[in-house]
C-alpha atoms as a PDB file:
ATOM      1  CA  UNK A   1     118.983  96.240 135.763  1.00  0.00           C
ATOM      2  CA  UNK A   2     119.601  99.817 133.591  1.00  0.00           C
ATOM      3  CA  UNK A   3     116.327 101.023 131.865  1.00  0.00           C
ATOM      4  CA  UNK A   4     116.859 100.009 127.921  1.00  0.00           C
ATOM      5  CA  UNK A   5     115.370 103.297 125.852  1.00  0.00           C
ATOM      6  CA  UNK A   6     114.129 104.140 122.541  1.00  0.00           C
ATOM      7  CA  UNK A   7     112.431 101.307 119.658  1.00  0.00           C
ATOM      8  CA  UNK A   8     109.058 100.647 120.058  1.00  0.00           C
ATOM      9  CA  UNK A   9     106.417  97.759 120.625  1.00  0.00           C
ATOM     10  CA  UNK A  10     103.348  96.560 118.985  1.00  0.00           C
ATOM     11  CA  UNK A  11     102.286  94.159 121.858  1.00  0.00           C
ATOM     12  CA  UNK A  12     102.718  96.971 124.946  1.00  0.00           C
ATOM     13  CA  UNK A  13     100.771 100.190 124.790  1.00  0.00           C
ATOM     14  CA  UNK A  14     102.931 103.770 125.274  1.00  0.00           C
ATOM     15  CA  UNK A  15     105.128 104.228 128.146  1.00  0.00           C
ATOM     16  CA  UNK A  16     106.036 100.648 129.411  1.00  0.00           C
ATOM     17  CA  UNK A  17     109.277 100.540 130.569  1.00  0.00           C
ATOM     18  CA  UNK A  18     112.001  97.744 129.395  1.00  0.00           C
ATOM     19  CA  UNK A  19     115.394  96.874 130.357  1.00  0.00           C
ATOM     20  CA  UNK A  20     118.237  95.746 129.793  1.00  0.00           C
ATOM     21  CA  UNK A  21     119.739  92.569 131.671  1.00  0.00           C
ATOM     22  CA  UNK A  22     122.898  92.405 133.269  1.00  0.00           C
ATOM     23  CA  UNK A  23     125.180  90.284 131.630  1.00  0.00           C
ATOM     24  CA  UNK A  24     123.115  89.564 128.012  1.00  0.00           C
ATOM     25  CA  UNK A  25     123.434  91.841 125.165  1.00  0.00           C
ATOM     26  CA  UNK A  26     120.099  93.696 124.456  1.00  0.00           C
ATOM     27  CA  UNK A  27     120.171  91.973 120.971  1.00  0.00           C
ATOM     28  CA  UNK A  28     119.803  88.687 122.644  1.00  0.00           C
ATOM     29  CA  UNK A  29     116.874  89.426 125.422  1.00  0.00           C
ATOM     30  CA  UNK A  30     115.734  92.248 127.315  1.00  0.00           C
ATOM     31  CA  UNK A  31     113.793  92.414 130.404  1.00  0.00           C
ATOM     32  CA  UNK A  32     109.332  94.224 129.901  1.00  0.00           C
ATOM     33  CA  UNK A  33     107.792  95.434 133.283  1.00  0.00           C
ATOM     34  CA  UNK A  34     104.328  93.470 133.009  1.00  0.00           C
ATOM     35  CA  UNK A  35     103.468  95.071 136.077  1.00  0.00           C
ATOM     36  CA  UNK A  36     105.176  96.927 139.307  1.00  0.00           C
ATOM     37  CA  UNK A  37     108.277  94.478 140.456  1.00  0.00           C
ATOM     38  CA  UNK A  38     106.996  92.048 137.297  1.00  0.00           C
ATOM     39  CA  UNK A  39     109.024  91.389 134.386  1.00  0.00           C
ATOM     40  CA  UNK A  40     109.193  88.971 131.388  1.00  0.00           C
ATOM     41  CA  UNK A  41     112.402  88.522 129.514  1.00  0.00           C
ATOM     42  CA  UNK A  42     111.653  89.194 125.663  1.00  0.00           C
ATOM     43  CA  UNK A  43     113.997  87.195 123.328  1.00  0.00           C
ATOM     44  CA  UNK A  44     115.069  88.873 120.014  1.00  0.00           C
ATOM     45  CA  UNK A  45     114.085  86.732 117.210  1.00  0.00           C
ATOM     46  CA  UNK A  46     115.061  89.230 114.506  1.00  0.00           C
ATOM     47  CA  UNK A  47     115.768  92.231 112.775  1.00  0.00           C
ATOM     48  CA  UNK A  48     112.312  94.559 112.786  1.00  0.00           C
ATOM     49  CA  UNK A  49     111.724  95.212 108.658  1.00  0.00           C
ATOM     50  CA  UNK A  50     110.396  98.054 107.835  1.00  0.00           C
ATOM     51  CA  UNK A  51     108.056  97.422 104.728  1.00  0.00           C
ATOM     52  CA  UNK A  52     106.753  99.846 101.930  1.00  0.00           C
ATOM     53  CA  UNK A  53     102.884  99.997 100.997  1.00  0.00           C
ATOM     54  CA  UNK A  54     104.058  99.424  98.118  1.00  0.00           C
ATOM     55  CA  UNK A  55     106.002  96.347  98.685  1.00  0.00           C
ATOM     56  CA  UNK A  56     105.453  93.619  96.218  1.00  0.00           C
ATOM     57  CA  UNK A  57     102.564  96.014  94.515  1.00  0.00           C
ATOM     58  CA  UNK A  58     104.575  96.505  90.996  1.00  0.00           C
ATOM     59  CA  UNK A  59     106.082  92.396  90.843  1.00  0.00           C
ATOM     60  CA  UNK A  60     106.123  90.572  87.997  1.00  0.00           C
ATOM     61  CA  UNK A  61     103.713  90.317  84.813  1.00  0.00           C
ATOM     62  CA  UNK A  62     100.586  92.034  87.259  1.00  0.00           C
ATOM     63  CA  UNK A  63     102.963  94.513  88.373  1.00  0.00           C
ATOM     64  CA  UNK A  64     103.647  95.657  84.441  1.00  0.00           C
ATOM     65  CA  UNK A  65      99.926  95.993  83.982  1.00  0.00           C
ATOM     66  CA  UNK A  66      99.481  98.143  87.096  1.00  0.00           C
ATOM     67  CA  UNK A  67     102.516 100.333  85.824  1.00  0.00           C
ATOM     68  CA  UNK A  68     100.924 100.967  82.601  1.00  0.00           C
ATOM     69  CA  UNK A  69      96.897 101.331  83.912  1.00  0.00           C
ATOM     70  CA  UNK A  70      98.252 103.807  86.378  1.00  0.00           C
ATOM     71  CA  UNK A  71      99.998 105.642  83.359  1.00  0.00           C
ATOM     72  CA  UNK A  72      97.186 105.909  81.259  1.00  0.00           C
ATOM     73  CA  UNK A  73      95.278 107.028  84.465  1.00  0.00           C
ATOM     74  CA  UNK A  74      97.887 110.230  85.031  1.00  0.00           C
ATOM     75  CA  UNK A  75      98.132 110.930  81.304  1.00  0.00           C
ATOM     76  CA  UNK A  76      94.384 111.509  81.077  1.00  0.00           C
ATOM     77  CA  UNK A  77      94.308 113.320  84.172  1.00  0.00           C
ATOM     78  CA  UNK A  78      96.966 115.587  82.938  1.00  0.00           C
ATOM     79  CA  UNK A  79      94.797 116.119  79.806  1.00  0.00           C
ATOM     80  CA  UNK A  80      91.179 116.925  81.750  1.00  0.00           C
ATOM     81  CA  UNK A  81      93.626 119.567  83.560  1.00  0.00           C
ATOM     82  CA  UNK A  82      94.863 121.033  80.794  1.00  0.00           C
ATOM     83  CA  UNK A  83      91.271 120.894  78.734  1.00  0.00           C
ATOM     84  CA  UNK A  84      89.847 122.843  81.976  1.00  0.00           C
ATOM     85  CA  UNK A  85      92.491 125.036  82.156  1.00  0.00           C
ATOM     86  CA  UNK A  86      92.004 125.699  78.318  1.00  0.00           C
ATOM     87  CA  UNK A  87      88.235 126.156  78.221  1.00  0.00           C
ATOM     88  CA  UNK A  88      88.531 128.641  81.174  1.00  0.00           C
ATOM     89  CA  UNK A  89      91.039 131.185  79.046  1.00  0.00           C
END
């Protein structure tokens, strides 16, 4: 087997060491030492998504009200700043 490098995983901590198997494509399986001369074969059951914080925050009719609360929130933070900045001329 050749060491596989780079990605990541959220199920083995830093540093364990993966492979790739002879003969299958690393997008179909790839071989996780579990322990010395123990390994699991890990099948690849998708494309890994990488997700906003955001993601689904601003949808639909909610998503409008959020939009315009957090609007009203900047626009009168904008004005304390500039009231501050005014009252300290």
């Amino acid at each position: 087997m050749e060491q596989y490098s780079g990605n990541f995983s959220n199920a083995y901590k830093k540093g364990t060491k993966y492979y790739s198997i002879e003969g299958l494509s690393t997008d179909e399986a790839i071989a996780i030492e579990e322990s010395d001369g123990q390994y699991i074969k890990a099948y690849r059951e998708g494309e890994y998504e990488l997700r906003s914080v955001f993601n689904g925050f601003f949808d639909g009719q909610q998503g409008i009200i959020k939009v315009f609360i957090l609007s009203i929130l900047c626009f009168l933070v904008v004005l304390l700043i500039y009231k501050i900045q005014k009252n300290n001329r």
